[in-house]
N, C-alpha and C. Protein backbone atom coordinates (compact mmCIF):
# COMPACT_ATOMS: atom_id res chain seq x y z
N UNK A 1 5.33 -31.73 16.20
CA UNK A 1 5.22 -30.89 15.05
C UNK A 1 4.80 -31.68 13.83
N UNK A 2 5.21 -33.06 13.90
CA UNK A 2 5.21 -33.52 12.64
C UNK A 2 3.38 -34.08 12.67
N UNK A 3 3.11 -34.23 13.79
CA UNK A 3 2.10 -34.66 14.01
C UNK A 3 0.95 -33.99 13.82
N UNK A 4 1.29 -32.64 13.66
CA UNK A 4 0.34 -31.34 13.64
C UNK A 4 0.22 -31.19 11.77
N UNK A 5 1.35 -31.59 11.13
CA UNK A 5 1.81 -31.61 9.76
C UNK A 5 0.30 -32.51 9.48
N UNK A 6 0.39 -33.66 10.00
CA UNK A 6 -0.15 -34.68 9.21
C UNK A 6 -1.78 -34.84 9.40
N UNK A 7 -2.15 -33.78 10.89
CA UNK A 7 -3.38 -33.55 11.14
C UNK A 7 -3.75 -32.76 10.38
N UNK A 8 -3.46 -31.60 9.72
CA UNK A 8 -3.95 -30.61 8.66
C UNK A 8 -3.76 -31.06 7.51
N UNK A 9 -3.01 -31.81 7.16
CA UNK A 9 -3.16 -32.66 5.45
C UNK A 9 -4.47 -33.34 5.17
N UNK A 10 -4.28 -33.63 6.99
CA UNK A 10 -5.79 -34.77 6.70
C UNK A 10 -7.27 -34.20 6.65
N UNK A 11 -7.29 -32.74 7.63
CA UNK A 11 -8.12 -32.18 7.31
C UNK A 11 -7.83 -31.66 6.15
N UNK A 12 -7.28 -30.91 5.12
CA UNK A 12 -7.27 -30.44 3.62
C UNK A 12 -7.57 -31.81 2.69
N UNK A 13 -7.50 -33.17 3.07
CA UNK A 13 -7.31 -34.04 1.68
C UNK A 13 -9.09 -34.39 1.73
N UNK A 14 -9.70 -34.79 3.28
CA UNK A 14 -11.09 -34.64 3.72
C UNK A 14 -12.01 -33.62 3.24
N UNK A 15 -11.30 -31.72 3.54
CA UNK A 15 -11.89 -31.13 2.52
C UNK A 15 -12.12 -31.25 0.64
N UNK A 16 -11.03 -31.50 0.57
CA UNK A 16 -11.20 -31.56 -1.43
C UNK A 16 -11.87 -33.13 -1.52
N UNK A 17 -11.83 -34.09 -0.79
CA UNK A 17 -12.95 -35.13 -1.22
C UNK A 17 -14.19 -34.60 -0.95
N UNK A 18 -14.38 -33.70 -0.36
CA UNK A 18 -15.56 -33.37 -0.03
C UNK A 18 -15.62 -32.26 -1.51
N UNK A 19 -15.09 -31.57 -1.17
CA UNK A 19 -15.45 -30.87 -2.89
C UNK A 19 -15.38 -31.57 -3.89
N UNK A 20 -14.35 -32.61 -4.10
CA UNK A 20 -15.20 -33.75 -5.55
C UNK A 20 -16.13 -34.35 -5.42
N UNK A 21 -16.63 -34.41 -4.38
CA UNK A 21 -17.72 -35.04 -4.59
C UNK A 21 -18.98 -34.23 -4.62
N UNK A 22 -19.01 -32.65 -4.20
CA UNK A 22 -19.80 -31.72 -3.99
C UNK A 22 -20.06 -31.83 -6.03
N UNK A 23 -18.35 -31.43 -6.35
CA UNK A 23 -18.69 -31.21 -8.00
C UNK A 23 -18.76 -32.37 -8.96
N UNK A 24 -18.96 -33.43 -8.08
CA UNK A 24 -19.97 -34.54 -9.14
C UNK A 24 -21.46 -34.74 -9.00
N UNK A 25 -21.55 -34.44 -7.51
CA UNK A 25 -22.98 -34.12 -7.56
C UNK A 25 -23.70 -32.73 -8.43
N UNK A 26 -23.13 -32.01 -8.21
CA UNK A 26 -23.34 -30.70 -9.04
C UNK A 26 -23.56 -30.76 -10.52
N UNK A 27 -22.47 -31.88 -11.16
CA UNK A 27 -22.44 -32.20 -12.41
C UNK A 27 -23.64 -33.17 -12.85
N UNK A 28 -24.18 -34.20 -11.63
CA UNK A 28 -24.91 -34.89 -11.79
C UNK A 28 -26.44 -34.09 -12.24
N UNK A 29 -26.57 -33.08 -10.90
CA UNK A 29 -27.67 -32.31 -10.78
C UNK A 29 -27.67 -31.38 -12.50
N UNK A 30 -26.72 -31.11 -12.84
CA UNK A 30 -26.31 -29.99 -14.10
C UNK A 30 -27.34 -31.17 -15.26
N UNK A 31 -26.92 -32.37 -15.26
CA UNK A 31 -27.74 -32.97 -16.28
C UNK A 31 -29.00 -33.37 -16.37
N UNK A 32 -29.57 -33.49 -14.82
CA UNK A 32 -30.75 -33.33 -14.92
C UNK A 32 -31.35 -32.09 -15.12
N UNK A 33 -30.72 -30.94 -14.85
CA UNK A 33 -31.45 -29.78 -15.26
C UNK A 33 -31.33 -29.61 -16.94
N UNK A 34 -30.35 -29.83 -17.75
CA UNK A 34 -30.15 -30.27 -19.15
C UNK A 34 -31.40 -31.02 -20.01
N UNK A 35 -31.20 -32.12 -19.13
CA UNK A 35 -32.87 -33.05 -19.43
C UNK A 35 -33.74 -32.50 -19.41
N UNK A 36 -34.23 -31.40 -18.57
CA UNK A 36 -35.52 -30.87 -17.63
C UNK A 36 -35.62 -29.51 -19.07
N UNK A 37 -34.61 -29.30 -19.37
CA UNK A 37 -34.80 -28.08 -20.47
C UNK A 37 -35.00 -28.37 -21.76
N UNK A 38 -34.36 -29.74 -22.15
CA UNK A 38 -34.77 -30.18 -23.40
C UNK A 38 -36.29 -30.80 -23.51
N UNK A 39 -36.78 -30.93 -22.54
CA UNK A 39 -38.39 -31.47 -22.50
C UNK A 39 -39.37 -30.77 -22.09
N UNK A 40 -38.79 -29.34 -21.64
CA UNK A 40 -39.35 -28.11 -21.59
C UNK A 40 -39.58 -27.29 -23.26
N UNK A 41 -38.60 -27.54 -24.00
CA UNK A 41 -38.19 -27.15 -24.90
C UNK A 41 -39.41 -27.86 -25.87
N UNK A 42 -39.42 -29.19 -26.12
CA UNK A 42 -40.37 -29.72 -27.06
C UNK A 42 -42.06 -29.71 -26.55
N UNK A 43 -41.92 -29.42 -25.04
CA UNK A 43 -43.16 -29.41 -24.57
C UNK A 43 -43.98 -27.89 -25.18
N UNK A 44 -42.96 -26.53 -25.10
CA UNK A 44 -43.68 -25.91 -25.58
C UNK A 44 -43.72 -25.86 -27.18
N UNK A 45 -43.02 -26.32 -27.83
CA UNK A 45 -43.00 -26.78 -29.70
C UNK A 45 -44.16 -27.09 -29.26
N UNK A 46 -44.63 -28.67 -28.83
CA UNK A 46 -45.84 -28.84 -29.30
C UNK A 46 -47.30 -28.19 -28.45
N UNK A 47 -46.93 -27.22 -27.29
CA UNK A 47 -48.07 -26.42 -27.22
C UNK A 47 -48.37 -25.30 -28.73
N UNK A 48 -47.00 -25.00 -28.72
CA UNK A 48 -47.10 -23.74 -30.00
C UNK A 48 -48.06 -24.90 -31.39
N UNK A 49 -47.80 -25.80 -31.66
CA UNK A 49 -48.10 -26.51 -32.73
C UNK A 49 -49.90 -26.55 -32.57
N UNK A 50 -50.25 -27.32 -31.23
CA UNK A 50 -51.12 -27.55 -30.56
C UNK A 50 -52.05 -26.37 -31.10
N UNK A 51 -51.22 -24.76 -30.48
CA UNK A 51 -52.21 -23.67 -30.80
C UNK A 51 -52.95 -23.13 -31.96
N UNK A 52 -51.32 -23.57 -32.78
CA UNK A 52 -51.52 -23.31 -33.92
C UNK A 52 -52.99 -23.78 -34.88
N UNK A 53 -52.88 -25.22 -34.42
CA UNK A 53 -53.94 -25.94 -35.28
C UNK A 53 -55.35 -25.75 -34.64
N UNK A 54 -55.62 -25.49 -33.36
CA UNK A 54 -56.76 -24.70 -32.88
C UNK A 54 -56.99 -23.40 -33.64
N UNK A 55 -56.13 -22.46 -33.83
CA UNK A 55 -56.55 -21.45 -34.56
C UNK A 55 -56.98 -21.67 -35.85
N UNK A 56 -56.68 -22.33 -36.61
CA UNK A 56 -56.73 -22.77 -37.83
C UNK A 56 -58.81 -23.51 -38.06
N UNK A 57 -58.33 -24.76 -36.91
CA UNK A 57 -59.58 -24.93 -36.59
C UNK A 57 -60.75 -23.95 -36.16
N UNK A 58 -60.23 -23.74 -35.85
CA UNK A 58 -61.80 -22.56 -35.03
C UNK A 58 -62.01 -21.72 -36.61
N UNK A 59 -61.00 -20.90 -37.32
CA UNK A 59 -61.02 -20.43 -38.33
C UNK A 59 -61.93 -21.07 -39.52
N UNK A 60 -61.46 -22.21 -39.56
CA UNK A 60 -62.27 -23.57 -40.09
C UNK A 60 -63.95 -23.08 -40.05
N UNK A 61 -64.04 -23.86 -38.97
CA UNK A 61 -65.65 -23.81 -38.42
C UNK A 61 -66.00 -22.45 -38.35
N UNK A 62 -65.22 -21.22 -38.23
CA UNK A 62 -65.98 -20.06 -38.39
C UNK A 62 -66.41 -19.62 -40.03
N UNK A 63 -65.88 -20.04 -40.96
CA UNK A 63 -66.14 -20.09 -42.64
C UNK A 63 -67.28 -21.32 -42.90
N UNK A 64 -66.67 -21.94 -42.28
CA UNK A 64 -68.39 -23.19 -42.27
C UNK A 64 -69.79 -22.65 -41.91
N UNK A 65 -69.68 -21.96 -40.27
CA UNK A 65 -70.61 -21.42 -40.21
C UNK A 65 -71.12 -20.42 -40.82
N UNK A 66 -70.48 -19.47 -41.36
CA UNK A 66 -70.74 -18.20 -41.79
C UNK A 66 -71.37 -18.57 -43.34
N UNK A 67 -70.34 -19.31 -43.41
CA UNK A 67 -71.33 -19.95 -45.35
C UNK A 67 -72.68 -20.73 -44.88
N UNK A 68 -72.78 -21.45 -43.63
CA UNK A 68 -73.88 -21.58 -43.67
C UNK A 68 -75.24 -20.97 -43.45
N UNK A 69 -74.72 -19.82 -43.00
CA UNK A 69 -75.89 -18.94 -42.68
C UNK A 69 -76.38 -18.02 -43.96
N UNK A 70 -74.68 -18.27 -44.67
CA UNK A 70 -75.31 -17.42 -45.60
C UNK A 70 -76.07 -18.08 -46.69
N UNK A 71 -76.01 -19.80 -46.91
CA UNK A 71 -76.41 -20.66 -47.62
C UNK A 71 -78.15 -20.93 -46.83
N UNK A 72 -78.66 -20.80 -45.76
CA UNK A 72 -79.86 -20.89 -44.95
C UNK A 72 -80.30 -19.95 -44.73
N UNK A 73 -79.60 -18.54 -44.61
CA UNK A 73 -80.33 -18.01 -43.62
C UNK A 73 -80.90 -17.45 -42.03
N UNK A 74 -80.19 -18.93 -41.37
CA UNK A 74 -80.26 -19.26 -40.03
C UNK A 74 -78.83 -19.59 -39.68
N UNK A 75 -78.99 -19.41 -38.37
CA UNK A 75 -77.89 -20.29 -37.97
C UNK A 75 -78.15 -21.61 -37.69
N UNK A 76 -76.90 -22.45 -37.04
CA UNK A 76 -76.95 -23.99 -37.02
C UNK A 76 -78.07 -24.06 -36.05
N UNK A 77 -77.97 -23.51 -35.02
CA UNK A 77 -79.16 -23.54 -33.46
C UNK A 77 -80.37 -23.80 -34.47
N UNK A 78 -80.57 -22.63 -34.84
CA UNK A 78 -82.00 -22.14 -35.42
C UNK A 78 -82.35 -23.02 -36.53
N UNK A 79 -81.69 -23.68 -36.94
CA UNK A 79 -81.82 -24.74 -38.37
C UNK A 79 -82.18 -26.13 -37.54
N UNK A 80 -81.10 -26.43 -36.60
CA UNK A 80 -81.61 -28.06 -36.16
C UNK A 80 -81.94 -27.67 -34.38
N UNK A 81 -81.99 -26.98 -33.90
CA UNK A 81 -82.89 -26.70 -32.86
C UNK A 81 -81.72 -26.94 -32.02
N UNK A 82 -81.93 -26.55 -30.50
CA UNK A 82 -81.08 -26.69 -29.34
C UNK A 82 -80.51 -28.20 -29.10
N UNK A 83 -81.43 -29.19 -28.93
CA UNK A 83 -81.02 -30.15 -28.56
C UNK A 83 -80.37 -30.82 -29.36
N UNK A 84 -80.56 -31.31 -30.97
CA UNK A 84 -80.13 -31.79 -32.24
C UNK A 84 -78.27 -30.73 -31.80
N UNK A 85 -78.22 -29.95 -31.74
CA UNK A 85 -77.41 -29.48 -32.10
C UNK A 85 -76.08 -29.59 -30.85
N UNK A 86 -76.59 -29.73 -29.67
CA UNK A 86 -76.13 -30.61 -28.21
C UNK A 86 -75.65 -31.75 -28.58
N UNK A 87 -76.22 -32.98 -29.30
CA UNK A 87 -76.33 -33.69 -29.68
C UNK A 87 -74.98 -34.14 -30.26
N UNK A 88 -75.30 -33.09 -31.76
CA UNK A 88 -74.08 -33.47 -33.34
C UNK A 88 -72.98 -32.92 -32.21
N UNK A 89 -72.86 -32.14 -31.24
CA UNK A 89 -71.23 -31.33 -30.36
C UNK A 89 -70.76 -32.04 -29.84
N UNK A 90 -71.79 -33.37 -29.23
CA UNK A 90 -71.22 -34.06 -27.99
C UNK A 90 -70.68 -34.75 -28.98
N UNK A 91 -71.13 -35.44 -30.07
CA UNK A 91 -71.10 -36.88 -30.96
C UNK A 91 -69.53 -36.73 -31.42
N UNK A 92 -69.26 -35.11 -31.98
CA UNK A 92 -68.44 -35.01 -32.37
C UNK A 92 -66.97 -34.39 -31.40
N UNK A 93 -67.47 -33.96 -30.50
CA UNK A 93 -66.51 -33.57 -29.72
C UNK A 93 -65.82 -35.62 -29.19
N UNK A 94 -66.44 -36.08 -28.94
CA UNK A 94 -66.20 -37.54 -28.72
C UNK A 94 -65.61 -38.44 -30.15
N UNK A 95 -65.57 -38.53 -31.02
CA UNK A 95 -65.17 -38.72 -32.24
C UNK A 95 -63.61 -37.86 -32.30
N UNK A 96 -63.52 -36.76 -31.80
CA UNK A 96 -62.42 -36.15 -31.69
C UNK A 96 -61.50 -36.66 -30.52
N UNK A 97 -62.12 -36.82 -29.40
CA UNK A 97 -61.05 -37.14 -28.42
C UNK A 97 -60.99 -38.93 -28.93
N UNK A 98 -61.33 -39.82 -29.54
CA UNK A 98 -60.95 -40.46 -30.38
C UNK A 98 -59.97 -40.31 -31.26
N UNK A 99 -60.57 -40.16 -31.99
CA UNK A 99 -59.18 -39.30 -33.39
C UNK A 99 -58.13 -39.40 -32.12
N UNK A 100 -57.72 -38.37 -31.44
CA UNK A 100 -56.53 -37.80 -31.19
C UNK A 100 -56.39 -38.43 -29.52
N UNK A 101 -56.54 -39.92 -29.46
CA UNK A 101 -56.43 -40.71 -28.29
C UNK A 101 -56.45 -39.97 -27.48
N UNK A 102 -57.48 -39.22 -26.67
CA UNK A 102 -57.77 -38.70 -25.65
C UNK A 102 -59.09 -39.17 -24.82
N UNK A 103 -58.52 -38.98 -23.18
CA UNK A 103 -59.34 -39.92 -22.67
C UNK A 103 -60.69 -39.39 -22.66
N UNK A 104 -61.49 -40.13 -22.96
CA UNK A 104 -62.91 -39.76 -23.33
C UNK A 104 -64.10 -39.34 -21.76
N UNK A 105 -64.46 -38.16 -21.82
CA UNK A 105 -65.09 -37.46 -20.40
C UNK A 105 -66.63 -38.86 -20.24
C-alpha cells in the first residue's frame, strides 16, 4: 500500500514539473510574442510616416508640374523631349535612393 502511495506522488510531482516547465516555456514564448508586437508596432509608425511623406511628395511635384505648365505652356515631356526627361528621372530617382541610403538598382 505504501508503495502504491509513493508511486502516485511520483507520478503527480513528474506531472507539475512538467507543468512548470510547460509555464516557463509559455512565459518564455509570451515575450517573444511581446517583442514581435512592439516591432510590429514601430514598423507600421514608420510605414504610416513613410506614407505620409509620399503623399506630401507626390503633392509636391504635382504643384511643380502644374505651375509649370502653366509657366510654359507644355508639359515637362513636351518641353525637354522623351529621352532628356528619362534621363533628369533616372539621375534623380538615384540621387534619392542616395539621400535616403537605399540600395541603388
Amino acid at each position: 500500500m505504501a508503495g502504491d502511495t509513493l508511486f502516485y506522488a511520483g507520478l503527480a510531482g513528474a506531472r507539475q514539473d512538467r507543468i512548470d516547465r510547460l509555464k516557463r516555456y509559455n512565459r518564455e514564448l509570451q515575450g517573444y510574442v511581446d517583442s514581435l508586437d512592439a516591432q510590429v508596432q514601430q514598423l507600421n509608425q514608420a510605414l504610416q510616416s513613410w506614407q505620409e511623406e509620399a503623399v506630401e511628395a507626390n503633392a509636391a511635384a504635382g504643384v511643380t508640374l502644374k505651375t509649370f505648365r502653366e509657366a510654359t505652356g507644355k508639359t515637362v515631356r513636351e518641353y525637354l523631349g522623351d529621352e532628356e526627361t528619362d534621363r533628369r528621372m533616372k539621375q534623380e530617382a538615384k540621387a534619392y535612393r542616395i539621400e535616403q541610403n537605399l540600395p541603388l538598382k
